[in-house]
Protein backbone atom coordinates (compact mmCIF):
# COMPACT_ATOMS: atom_id res chain seq x y z
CA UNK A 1 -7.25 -18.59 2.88
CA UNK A 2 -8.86 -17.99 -0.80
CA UNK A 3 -8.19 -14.47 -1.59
CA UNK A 4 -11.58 -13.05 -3.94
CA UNK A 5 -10.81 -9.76 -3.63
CA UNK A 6 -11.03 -7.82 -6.82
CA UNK A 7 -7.45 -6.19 -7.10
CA UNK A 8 -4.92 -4.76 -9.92
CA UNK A 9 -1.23 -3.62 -9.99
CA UNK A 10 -0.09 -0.47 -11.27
CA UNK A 11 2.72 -1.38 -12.71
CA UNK A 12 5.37 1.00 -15.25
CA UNK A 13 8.32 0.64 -18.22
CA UNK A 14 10.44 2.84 -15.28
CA UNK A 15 10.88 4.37 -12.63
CA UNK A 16 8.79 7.97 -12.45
CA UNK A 17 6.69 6.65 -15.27
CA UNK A 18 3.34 7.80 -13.17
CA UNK A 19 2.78 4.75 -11.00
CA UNK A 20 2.24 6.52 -7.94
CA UNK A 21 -0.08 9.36 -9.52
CA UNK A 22 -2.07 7.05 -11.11
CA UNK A 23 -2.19 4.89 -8.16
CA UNK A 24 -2.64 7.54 -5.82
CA UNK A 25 -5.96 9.17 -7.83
CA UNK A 26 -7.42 5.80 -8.67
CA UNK A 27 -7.59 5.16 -4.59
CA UNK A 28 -8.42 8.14 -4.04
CA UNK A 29 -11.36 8.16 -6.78
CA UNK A 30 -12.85 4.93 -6.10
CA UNK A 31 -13.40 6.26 -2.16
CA UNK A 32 -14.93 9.14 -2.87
CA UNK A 33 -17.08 6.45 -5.09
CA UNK A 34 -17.90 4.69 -1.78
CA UNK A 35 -15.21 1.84 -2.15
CA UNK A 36 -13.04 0.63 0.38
CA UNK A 37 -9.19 0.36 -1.26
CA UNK A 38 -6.64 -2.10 0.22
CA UNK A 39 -3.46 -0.19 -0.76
CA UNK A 40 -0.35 -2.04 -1.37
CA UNK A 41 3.63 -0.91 -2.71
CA UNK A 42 5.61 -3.67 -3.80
CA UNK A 43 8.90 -3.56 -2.50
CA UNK A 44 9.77 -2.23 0.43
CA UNK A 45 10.01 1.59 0.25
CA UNK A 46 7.95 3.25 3.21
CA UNK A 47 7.18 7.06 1.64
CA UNK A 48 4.88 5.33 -1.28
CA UNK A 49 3.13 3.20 0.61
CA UNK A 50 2.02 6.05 3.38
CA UNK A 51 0.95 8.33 0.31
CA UNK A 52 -1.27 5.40 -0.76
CA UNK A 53 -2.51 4.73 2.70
CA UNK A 54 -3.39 8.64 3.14
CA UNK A 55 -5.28 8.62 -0.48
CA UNK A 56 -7.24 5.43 0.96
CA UNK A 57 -7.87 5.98 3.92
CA UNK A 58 -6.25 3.07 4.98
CA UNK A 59 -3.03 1.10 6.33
CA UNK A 60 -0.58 1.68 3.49
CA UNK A 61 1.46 -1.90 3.84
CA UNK A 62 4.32 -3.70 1.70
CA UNK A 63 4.67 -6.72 -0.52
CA UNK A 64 7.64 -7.85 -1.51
CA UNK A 65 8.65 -11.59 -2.82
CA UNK A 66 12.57 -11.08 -1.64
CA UNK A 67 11.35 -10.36 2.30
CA UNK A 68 8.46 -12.24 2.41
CA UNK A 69 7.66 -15.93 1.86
CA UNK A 70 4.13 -16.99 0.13
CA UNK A 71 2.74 -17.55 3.06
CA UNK A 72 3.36 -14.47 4.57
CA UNK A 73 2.42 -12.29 1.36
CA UNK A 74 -0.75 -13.65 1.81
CA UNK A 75 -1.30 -12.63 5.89
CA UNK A 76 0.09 -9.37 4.25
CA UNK A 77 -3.12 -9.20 1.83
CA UNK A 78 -5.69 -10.68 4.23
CA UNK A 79 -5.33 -7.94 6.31
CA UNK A 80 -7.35 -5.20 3.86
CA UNK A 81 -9.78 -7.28 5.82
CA UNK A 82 -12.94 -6.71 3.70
CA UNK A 83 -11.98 -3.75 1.52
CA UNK A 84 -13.88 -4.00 -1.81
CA UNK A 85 -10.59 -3.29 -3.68
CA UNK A 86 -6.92 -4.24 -3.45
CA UNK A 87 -4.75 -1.60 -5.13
CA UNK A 88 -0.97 -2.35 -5.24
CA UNK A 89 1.73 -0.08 -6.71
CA UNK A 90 5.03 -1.10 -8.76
CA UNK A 91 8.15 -0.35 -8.28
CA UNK A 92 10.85 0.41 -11.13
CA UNK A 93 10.03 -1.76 -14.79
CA UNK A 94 7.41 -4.23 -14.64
CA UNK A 95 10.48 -7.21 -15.30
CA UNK A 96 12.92 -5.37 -12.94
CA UNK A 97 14.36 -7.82 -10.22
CA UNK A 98 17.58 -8.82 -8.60
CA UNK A 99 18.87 -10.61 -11.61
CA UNK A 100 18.28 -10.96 -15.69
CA UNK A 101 15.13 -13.23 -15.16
CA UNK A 102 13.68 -10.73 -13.47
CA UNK A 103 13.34 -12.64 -9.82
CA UNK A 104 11.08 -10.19 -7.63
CA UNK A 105 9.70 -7.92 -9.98
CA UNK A 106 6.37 -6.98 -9.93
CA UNK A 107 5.30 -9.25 -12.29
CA UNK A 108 6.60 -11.94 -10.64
CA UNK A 109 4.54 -10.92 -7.71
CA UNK A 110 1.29 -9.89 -10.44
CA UNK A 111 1.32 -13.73 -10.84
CA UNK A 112 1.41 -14.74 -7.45
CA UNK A 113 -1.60 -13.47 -6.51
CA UNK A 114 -3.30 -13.36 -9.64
CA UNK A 115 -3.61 -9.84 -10.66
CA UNK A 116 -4.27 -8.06 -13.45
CA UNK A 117 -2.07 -5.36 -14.53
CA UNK A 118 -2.95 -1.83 -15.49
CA UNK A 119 0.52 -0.32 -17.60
CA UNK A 120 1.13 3.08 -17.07
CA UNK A 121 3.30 4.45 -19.99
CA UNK A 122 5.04 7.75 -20.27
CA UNK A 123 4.56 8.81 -23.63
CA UNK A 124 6.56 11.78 -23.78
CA UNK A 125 7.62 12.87 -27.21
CA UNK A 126 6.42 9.51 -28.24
CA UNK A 127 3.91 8.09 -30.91
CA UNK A 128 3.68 4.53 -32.55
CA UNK A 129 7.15 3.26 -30.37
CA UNK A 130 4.62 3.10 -27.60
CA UNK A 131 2.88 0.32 -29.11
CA UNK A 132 6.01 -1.33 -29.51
CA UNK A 133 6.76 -0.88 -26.10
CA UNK A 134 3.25 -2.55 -24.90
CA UNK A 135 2.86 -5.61 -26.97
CA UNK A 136 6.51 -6.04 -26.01
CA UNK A 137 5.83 -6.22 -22.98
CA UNK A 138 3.05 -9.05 -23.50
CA UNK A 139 5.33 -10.96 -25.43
CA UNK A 140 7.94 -11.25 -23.31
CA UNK A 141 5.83 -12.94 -20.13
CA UNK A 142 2.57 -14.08 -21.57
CA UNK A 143 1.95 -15.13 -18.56
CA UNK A 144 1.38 -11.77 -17.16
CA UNK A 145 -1.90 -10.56 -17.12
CA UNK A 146 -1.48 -7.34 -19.38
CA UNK A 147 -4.97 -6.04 -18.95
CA UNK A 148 -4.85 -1.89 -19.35
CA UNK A 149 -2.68 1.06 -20.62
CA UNK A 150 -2.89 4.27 -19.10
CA UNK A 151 -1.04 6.66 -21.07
CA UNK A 152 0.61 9.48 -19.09
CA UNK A 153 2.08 13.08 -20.08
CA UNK A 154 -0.14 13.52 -23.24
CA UNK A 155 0.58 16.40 -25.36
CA UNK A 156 -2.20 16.81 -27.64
CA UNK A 157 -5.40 15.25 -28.45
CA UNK A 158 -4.12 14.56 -31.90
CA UNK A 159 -0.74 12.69 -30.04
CA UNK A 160 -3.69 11.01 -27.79
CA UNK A 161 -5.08 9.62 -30.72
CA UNK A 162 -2.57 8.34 -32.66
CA UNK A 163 -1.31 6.68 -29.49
CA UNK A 164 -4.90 4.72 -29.23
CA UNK A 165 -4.76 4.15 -32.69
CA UNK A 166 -1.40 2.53 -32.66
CA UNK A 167 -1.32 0.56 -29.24
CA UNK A 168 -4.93 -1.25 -30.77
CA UNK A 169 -3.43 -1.59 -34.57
CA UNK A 170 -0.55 -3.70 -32.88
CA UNK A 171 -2.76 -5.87 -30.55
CA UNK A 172 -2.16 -4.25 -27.48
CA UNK A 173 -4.77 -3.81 -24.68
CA UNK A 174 -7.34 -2.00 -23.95
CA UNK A 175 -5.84 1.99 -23.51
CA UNK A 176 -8.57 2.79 -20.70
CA UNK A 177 -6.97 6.06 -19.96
CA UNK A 178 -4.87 9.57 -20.90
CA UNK A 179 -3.57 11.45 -18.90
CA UNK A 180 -2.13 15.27 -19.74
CA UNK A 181 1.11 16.88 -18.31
CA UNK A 182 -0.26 18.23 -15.35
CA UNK A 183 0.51 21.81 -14.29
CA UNK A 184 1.31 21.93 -10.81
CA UNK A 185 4.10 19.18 -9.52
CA UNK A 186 1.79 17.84 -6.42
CA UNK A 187 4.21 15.47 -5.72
CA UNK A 188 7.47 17.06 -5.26
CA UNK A 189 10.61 14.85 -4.75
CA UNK A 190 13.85 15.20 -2.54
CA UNK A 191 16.50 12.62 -1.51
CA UNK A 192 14.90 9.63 -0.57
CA UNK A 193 11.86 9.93 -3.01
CA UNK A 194 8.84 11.37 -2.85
CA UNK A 195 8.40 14.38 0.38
CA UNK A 196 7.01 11.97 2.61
CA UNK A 197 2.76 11.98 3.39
CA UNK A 198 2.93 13.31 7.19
CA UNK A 199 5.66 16.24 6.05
CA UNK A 200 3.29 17.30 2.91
CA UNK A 201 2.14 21.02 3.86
CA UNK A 202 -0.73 20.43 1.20
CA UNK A 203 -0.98 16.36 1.43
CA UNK A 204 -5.06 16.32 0.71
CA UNK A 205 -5.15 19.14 -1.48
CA UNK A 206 -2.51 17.27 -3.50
CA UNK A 207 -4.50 14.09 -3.06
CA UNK A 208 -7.64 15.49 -4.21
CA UNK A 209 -6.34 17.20 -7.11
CA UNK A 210 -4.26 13.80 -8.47
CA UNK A 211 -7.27 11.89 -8.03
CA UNK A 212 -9.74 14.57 -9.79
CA UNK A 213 -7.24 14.18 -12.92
CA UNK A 214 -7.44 10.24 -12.72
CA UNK A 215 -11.65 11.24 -12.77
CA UNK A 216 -11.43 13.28 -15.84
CA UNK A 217 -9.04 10.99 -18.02
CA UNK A 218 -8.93 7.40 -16.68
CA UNK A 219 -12.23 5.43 -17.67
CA UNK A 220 -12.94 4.22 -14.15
CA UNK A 221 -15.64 1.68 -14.74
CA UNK A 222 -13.30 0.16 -16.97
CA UNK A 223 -10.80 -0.23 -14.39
CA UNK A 224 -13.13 -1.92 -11.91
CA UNK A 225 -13.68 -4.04 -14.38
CA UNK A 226 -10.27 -4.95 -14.84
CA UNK A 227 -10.00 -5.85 -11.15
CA UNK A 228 -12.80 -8.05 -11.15
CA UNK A 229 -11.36 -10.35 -13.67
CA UNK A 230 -8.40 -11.18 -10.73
CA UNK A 231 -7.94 -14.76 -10.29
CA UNK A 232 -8.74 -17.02 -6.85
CA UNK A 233 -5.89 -17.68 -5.20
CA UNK A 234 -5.44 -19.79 -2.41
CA UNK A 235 -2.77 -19.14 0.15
CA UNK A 236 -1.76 -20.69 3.77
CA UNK A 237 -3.74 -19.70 6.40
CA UNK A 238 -1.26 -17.68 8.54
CA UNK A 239 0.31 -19.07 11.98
CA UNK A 240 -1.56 -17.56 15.30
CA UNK A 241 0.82 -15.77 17.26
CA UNK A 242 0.58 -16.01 20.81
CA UNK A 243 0.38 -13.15 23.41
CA UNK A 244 2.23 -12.70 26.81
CA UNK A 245 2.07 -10.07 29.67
CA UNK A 246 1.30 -6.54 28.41
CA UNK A 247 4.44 -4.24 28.18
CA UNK A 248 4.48 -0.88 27.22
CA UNK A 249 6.55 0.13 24.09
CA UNK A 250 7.45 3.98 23.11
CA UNK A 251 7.32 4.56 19.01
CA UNK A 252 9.70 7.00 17.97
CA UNK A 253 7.04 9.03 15.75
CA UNK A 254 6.83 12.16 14.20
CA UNK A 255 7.99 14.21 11.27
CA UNK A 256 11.52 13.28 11.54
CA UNK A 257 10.74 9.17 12.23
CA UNK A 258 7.96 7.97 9.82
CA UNK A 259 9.32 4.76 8.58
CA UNK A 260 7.47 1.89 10.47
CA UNK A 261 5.73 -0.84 8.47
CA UNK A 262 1.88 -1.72 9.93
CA UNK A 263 2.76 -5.49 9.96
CA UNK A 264 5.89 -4.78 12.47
CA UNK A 265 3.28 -2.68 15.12
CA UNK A 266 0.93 -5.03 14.68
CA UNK A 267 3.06 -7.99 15.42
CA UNK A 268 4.27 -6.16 18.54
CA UNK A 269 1.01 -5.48 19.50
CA UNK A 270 -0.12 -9.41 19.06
CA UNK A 271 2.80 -10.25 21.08
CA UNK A 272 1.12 -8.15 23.98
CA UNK A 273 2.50 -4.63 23.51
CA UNK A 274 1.10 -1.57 24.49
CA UNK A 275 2.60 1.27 21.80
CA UNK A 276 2.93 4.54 22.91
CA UNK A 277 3.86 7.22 20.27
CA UNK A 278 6.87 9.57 21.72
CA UNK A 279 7.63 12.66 19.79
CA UNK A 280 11.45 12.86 19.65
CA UNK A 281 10.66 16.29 18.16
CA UNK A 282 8.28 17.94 20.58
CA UNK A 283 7.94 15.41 24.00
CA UNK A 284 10.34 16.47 26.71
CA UNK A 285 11.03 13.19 28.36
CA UNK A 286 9.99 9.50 28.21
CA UNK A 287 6.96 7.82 29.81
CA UNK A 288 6.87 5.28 31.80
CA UNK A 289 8.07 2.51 29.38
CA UNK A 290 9.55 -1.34 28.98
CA UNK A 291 11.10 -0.67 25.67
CA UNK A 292 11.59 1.73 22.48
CA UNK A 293 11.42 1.47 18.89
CA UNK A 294 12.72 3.71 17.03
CA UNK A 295 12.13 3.47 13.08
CA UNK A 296 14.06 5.55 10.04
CA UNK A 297 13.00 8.89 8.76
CA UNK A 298 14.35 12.24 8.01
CA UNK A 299 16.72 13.17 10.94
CA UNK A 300 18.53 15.55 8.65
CA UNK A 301 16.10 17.48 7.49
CA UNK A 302 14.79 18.39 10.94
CA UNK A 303 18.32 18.01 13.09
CA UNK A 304 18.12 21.71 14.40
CA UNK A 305 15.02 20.66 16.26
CA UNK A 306 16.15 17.48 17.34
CA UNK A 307 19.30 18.51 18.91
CA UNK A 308 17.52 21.27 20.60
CA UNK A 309 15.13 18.89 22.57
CA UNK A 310 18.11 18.46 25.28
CA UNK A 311 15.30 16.65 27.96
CA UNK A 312 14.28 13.85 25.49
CA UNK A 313 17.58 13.14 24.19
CA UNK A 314 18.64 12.91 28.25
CA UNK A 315 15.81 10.37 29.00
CA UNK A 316 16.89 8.25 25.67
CA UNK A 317 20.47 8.53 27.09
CA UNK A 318 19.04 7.28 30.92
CA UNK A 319 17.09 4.07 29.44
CA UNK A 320 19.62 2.86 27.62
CA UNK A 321 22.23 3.42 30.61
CA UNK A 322 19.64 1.52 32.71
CA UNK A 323 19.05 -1.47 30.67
CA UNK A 324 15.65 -0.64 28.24
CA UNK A 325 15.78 -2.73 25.41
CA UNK A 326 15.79 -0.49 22.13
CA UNK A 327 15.54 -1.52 18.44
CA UNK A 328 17.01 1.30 16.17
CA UNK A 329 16.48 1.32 12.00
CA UNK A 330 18.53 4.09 10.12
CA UNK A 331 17.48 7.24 11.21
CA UNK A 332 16.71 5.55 14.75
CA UNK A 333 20.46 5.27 14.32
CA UNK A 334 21.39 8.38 13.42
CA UNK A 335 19.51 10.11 16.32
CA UNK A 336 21.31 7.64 19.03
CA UNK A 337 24.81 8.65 17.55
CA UNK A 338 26.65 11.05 19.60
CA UNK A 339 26.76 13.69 16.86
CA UNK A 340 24.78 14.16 13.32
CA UNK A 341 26.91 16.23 10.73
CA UNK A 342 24.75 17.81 8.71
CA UNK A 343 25.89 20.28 5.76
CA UNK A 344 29.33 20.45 7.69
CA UNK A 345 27.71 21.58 11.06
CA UNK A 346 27.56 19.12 13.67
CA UNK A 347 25.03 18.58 16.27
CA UNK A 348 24.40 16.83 19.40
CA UNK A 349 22.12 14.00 19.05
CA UNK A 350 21.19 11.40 22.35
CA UNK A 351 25.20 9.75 22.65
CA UNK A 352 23.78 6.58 23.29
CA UNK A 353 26.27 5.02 20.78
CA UNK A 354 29.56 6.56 20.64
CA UNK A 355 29.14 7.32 16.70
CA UNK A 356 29.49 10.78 14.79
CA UNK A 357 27.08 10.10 11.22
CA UNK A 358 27.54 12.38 8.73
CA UNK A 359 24.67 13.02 6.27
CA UNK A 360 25.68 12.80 2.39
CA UNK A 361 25.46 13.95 -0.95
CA UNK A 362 24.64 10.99 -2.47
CA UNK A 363 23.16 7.63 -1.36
CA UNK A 364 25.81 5.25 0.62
CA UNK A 365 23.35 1.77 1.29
CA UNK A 366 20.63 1.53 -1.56
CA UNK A 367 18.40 -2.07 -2.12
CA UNK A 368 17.98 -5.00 -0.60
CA UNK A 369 20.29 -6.61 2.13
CA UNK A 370 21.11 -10.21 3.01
CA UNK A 371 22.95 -10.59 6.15
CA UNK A 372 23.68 -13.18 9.18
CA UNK A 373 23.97 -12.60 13.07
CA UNK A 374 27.82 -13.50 13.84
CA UNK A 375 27.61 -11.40 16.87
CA UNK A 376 26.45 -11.11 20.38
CA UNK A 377 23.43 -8.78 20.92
CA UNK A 378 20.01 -9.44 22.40
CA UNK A 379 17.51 -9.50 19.38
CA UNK A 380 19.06 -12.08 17.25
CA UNK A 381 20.25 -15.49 17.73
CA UNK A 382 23.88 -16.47 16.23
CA UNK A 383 23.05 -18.11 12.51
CA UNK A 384 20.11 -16.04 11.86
CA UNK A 385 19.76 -15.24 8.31
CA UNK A 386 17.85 -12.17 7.98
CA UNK A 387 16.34 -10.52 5.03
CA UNK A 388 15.36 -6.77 4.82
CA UNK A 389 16.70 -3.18 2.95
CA UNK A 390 18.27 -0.31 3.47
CA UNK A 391 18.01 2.97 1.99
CA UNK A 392 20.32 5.53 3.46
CA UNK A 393 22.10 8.88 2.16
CA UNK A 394 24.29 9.14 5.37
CA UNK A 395 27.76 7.09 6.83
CA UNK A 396 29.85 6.61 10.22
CA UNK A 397 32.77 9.08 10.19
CA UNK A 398 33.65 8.00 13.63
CA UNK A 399 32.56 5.31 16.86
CA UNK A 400 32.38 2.15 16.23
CA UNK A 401 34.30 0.31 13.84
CA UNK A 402 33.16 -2.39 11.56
CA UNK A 403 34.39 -5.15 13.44
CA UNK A 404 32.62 -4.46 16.80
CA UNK A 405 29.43 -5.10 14.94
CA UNK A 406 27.07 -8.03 14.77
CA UNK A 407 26.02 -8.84 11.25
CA UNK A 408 27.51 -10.13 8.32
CA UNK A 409 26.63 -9.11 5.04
CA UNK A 410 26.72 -11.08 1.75
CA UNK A 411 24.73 -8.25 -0.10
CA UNK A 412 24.23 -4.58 1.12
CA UNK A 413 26.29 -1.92 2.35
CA UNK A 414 25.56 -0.88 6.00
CA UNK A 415 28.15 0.78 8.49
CA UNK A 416 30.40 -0.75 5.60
CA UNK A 417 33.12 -3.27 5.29
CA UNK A 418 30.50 -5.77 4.74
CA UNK A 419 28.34 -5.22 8.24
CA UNK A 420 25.65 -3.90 9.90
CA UNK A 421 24.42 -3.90 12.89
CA UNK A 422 25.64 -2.33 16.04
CA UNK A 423 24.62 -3.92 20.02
CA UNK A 424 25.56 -2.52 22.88
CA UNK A 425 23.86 -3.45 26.26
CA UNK A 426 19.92 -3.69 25.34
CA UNK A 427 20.65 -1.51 22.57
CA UNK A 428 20.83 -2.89 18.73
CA UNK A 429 20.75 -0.23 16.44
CA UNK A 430 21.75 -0.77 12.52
CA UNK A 431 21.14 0.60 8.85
CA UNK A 432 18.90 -2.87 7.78
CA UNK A 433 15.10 -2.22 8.14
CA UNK A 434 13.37 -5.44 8.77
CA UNK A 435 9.75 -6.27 7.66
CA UNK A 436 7.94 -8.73 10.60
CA UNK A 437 6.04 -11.04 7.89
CA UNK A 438 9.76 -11.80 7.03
CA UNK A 439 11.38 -11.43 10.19
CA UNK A 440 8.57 -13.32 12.46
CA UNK A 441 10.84 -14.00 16.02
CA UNK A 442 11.76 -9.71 15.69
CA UNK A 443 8.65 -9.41 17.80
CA UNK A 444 8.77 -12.20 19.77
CA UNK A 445 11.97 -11.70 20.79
CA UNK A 446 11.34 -7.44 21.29
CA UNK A 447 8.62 -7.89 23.97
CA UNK A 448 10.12 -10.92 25.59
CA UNK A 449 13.09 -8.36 26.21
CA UNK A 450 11.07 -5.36 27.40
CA UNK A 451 9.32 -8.17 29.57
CA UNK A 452 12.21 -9.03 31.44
CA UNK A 453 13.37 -5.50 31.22
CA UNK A 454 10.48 -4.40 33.48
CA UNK A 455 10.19 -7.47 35.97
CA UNK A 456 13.67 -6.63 36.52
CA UNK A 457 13.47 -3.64 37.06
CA UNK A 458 10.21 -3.24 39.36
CA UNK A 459 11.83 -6.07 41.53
CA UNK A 460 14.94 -3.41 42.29
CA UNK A 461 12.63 -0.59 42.89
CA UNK A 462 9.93 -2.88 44.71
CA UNK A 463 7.00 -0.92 43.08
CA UNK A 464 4.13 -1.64 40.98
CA UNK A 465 3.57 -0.26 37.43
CA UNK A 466 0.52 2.53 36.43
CA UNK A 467 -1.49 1.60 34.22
CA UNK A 468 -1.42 4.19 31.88
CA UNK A 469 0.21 7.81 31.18
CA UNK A 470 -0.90 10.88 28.97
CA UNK A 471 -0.43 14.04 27.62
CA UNK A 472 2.54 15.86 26.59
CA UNK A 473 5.97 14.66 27.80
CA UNK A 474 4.23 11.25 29.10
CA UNK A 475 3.63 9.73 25.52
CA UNK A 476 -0.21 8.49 23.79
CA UNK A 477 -1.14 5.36 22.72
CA UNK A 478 0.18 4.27 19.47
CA UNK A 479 -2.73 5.08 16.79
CA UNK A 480 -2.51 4.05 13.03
CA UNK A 481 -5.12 3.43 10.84
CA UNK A 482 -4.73 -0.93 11.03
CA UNK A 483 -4.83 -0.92 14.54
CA UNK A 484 -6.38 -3.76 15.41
CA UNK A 485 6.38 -14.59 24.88
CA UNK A 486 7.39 -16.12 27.31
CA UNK A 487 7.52 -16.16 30.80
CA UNK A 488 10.05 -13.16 32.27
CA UNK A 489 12.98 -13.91 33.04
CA UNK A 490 16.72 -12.75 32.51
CA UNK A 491 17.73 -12.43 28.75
CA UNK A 492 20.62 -13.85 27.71
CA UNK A 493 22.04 -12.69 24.70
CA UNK A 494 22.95 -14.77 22.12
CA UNK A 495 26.19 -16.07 21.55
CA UNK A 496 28.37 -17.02 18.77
């Protein structure tokens, strides 16, 4: 594939240097201009990329250089389909990476698919060092396509000026926007990051009011015009991925589990998965189901109302007694420990793994993790390398130890003492989050499970399967905004 697209990243000296605001309104913006935005986060945090998908309109989705091969970052950006934009978002310093070359950063990735970059700079208490900051910048990767400053936190309009003045005296480019300290913090922080899109009390009001700002002070035309100059790239076309019998697979989804990439649903639902979205907040028991996902989130922050859903946490407890397969990231974790300790008080959570988690002050597993399967368990062959991240403010105080697990780390924390990942039965549950452009045999190997699961199963009970369930209790299909195996048998899990 050829990707045309017009596109830009928003990239930043830092960390909360105004990437996301900027990104955020300039989405934002351009649809209410009548565009369509692709919107993209580098790396692979989950909370920025929803924020950017709810400002689009759009599937927020992930790039990342460390998870992903080239081949795969480029199914990643084919899917915007025919948006008229592709917006992607930074993470940390435009040169930060793994190492002092700056492997993985978002310039690295810039250059890969041929994007200009728009350089949002925090100018607080700052004059002419900004310029220094800029055109150092350029010099040290010409290769980078330095194409834009937007200048963020302004003072005054005499600071503004000076700033211009400077950046253009020292060769910089183009400042095509200036931004003032805003009044009102729309984007209000917490643990993890940002308060997550879905959990926002005032999410559009907060959209619409970041994006009016990026209206007033960012020179818009100028920015399109920035994208436009984006360089063809040519990537492989990606691998079609073949579909077996339909299965039916719940999605742990609500306030308290949010963290699912597009790319891993979608690859479920290519495999021939049905997704059905359960609400382990307010559904009292489990559909009729082959199989349940259960991604990361905030189990802490809603734990009161989680324990207190005694019939769902029952029905988790009965599938995985009889057999369901279940994949578990993080908070999935967390809720299928036997007890979540939270601000000293512990409370009952579905006891399918004999674990008591206690949440933390400060963050235990942060950044990317390199690990391989040594273990038996029924997702992963023995040998597999796998690549993915974790990002967790919690720890086991009690279950499991480390050496009952199933995955080696070389980089990452995880339950600690160098592993991760925890299988018992049909059950795999760990602390790595796994992206399925990186990870392509996770779905595969998900739905050949629930597959088996259910031909199993209906043999014993000699029955045939509905069709379809809904309403409250009995799950809904699996919405989200990019919506678009083999034969059954027994599954043997893999040995070492």
């Amino acid at each position: 594939m050829e990707l045309l697209t017009p596109r830009l990243v928003v990239g930043g000296l830092a960390g909360d240097s105004g990437k996301t605001l900027v990104a955020l309104g300039l989405s934002r913006a351009f649809v209410s201009r009548g565009l369509s935005v692709g919107p993209y986060k580098k790396g692979p945090d989950y909370i920025d990329a929803a924020w950017l998908g709810a400002a689009a309109g759009a599937a927020g989705r992930n790039l990342d250089t460390f998870l992903m091969e080239r081949s795969a970052i480029g199914s990643g950006l084919s899917r915007s389909g025919s948006a008229d934009l592709l917006m992607l978002e930074g993470n940390r310093g435009l040169f930060d990476g793994l190492d002092s070359e700056g492997s993985h950063s978002t310039a690295e990735l810039a250059k890969l698919i041929g994007a200009p970059v728009l350089l949002v700079l925090d100018v607080t208490k700052m004059t002419r060092t900004a310029a220094a900051l800029v055109v150092g910048c350029k010099a040290l990767d010409p290769q980078v396509p330095l194409a834009g400053v937007v200048l963020n936190r302004v003072g005054t309009a005499r600071q503004e000026g000076v700033l211009r003045e400077a950046i253009a005296a020292a060769g910089g480019p183009p400042v095509l926007g200036a931004i003032p300290r805003l009044e009102e913090e729309w984007l209000p922080g917490r643990h993890l990051g940002l308060v997550t899109a879905v959990e926002h009390p005032r999410r559009e009001e907060a959209l619409q009011a970041v994006a009016s700002a990026v209206d007033r002070h960012v020179d818009l035309e100028a920015v399109l015009d920035v994208a436009r100059s984006a360089t063809p790239v040519r990537f492989p076309d990606p691998d079609p991925i073949p579909a077996g019998a339909t299965v039916r697979i719940g999605v742990l989804r609500d306030e308290a589990l949010s963290f699912y990439y597009p790319e891993n649903l979608e690859a479920l639902q290519a495999c021939g998965a049905e997704l059905v979205t359960v609400s382990p907040l307010r559904d009292d028991h489990l559909p009729d189901l082959d199989g349940l996902y259960f991604g990361g989130g905030f189990p802490e922050t809603h734990v009161k109302r989680l324990a207190a859903n005694d019939s769902l946490r029952e029905s988790v407890r009965e599938a995985a007694t009889a057999g369901m397969p279940i994949y578990a990231e993080c908070g999935g974790l967390m809720y299928l420990a036997r007890e979540l300790v939270v601000d000293g008080v512990s409370h009952s959570m579905a006891g399918v793994l004999d674990l008591v988690v206690e949440q933390t002050a400060r963050p235990v597993g942060h950044g990317y993790v390199e690990a391989e399967v040594d273990g038996s368990n029924p997702f992963f062959e023995c040998s597999t390398r796998l690549r993915g991240h974790e990002f967790h403010y919690s720890r086991i105080l009690s279950g499991h130890d480390a050496s009952a697990s199933c995955l080696r780390l070389q980089r990452g924390h995880g339950i600690g003492g160098g592993r991760d990942g925890l299988a018992v039965g049909n059950v795999w549950a760990s602390y790595l989050h796994v992206h399925a452009l990186g990870t392509p045999s996770w779905a595969g190997t998900f739905t050949a499970l629930a597959r088996a699961w259910r031909t199993k199963r209906d043999r014993g009970k000699g029955r045939r399967r509905p069709t379809s369930l809904n309403g409250r209790g009995h799950g809904k299909p699996e919405e989200h905004e990019d919506t678009t195996g083999p034969e059954d048998h027994e599954f043997a899990p893999a040995r070492a």
